[in-house]
N, C-alpha and C. Protein backbone atom coordinates (compact mmCIF):
# COMPACT_ATOMS: atom_id res chain seq x y z
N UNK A 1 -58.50 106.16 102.64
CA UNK A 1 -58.74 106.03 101.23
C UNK A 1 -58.18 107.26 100.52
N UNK A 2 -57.30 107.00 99.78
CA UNK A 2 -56.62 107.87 99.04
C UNK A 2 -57.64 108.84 97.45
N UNK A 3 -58.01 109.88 97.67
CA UNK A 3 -58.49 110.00 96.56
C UNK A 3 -57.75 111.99 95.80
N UNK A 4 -57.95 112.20 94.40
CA UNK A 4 -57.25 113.19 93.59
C UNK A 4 -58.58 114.30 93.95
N UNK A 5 -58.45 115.17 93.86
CA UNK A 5 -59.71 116.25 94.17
C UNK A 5 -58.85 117.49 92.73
N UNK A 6 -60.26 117.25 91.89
CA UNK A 6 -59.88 118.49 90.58
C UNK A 6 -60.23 119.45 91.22
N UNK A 7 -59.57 120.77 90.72
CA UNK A 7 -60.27 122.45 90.87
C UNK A 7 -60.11 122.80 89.59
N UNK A 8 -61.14 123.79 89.04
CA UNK A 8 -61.70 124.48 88.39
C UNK A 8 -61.64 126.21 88.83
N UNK A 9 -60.68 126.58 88.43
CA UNK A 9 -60.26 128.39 88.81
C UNK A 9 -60.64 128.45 90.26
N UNK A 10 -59.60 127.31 91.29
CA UNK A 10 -60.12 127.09 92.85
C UNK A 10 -61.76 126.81 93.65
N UNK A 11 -62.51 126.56 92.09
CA UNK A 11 -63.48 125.82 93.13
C UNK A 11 -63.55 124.17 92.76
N UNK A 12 -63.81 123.63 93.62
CA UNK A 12 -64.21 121.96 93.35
C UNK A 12 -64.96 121.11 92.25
N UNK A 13 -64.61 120.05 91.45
CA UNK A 13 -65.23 120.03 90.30
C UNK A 13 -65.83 118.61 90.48
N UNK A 14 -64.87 117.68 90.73
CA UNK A 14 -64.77 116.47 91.38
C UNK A 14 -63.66 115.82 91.86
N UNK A 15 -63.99 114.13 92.44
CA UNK A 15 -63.18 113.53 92.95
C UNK A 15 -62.79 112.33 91.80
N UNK A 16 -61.32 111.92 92.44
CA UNK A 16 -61.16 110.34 91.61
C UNK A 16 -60.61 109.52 92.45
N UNK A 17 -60.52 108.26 91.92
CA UNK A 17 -59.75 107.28 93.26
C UNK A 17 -58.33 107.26 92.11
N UNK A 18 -57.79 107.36 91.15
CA UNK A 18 -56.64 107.36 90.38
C UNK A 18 -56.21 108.63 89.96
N UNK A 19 -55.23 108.94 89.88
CA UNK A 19 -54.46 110.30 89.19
C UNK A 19 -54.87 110.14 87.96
N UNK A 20 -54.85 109.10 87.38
CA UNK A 20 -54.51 109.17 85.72
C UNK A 20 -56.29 109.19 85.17
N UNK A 21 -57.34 109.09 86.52
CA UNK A 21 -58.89 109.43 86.05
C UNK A 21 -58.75 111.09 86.22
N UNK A 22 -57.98 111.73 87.01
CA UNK A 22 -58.74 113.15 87.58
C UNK A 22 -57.93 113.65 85.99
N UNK A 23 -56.67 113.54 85.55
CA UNK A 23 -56.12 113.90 84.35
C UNK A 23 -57.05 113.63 83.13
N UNK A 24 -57.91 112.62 83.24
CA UNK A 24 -58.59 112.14 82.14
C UNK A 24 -59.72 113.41 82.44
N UNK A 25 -60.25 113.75 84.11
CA UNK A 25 -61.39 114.24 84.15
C UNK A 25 -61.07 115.93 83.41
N UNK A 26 -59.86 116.50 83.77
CA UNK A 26 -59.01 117.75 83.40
C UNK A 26 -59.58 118.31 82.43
N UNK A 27 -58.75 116.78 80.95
CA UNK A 27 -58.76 116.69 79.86
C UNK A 27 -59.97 116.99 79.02
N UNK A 28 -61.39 116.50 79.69
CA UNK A 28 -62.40 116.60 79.00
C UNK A 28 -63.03 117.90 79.22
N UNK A 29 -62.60 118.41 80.80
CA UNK A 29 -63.27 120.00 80.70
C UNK A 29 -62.59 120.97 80.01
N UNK A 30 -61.10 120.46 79.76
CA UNK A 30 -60.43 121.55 78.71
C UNK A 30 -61.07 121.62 77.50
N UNK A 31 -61.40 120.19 77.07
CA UNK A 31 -61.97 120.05 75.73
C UNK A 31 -63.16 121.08 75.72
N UNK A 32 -63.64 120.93 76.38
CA UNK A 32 -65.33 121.87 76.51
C UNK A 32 -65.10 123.33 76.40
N UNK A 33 -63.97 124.01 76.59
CA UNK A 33 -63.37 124.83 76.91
C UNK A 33 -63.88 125.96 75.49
N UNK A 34 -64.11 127.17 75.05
CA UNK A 34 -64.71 127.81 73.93
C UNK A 34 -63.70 128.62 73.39
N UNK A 35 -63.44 129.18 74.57
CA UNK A 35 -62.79 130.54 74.43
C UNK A 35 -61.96 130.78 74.63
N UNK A 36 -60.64 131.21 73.44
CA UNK A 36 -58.93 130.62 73.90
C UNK A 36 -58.75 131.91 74.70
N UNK A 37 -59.16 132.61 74.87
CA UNK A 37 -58.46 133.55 76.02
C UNK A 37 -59.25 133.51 77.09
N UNK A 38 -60.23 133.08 77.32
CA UNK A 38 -60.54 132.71 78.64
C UNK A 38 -60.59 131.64 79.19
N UNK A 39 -59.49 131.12 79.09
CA UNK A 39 -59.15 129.56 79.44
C UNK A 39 -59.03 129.40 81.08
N UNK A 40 -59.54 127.98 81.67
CA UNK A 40 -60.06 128.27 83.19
C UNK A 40 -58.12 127.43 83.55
N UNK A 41 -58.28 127.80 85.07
CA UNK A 41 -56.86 127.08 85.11
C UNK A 41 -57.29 125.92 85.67
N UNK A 42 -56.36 124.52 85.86
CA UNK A 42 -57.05 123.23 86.47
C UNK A 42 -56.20 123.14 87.40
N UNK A 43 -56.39 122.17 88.97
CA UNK A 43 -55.54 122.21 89.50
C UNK A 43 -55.67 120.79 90.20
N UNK A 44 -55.04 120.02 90.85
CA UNK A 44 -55.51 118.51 91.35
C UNK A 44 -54.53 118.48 92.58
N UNK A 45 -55.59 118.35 93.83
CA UNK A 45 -54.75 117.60 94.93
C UNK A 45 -54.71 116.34 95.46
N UNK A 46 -54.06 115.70 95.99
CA UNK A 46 -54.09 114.25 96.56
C UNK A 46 -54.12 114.51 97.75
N UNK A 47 -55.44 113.60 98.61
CA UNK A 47 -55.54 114.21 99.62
C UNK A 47 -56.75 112.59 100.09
N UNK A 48 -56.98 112.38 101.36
CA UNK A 48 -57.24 111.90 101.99
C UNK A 48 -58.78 111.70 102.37
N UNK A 49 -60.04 110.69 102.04
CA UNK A 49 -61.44 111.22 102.47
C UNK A 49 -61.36 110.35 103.99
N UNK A 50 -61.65 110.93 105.26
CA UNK A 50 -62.41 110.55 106.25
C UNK A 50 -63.93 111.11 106.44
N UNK A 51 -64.14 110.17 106.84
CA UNK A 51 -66.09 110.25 107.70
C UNK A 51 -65.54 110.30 108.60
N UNK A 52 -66.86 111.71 109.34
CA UNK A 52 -66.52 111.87 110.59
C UNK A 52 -68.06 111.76 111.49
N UNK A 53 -67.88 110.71 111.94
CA UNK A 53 -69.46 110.63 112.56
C UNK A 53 -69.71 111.18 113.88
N UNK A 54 -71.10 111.75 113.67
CA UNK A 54 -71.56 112.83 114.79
C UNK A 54 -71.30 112.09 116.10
N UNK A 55 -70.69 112.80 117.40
CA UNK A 55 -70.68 112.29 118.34
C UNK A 55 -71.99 111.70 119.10
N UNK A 56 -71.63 110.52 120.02
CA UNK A 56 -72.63 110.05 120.53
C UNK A 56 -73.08 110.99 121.82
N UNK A 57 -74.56 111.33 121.95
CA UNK A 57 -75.28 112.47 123.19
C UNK A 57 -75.77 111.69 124.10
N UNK A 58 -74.77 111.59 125.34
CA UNK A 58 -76.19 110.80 126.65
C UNK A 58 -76.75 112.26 127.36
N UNK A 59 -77.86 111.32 127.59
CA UNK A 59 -78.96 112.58 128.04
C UNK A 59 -78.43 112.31 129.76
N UNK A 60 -78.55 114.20 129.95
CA UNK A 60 -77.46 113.72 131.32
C UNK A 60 -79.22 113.77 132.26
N UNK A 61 -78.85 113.29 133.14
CA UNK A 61 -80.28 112.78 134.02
C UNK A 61 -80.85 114.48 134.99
N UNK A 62 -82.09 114.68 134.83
CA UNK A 62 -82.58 116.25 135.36
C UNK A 62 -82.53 116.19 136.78
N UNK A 63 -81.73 117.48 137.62
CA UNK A 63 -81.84 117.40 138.81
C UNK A 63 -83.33 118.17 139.25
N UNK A 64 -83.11 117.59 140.36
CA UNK A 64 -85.07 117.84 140.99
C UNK A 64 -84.96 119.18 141.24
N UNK A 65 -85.93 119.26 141.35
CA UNK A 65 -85.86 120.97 141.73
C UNK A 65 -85.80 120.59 143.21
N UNK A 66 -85.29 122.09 143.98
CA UNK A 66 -85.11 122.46 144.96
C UNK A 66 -85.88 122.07 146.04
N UNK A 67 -87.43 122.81 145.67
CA UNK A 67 -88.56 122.38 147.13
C UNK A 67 -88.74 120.84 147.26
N UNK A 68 -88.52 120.54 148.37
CA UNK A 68 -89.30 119.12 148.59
C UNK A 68 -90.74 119.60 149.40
N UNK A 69 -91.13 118.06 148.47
CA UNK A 69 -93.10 117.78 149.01
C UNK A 69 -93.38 117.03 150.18
């Protein structure tokens, strides 16, 4: 599944499944934006989500102890 990942001065802001949503998402935090000289930079990658599910644990079987009864 193909999805756009925004940054916010390199940290994570959100995800989109379209380019033209993460541009829309950009757009609205610029808007919010106060202070023309401290303007944040935006940045967007295309990039790939996998799940990675925890491996399966067999319980390995206990060896006896040593003394026999």
């Amino acid at each position: 599944m193909k999805r756009f990942y925004v940054f916010k001065d390199g940290r994570m802001e959100g995800s989109t499944a379209t380019r033209e949503r993460a541009i829309d998402m950009i757009r609205l935090y610029q808007e919010r934006e106060t202070h023309p000289i401290l303007r944040a930079e935006f940045s967007m990658i295309e990039g790939g989500q996998e799940f990675v599910p925890y491996p399966f644990r067999q319980k390995t079987p206990r060896k006896k102890s040593g003394m026999e009864r």
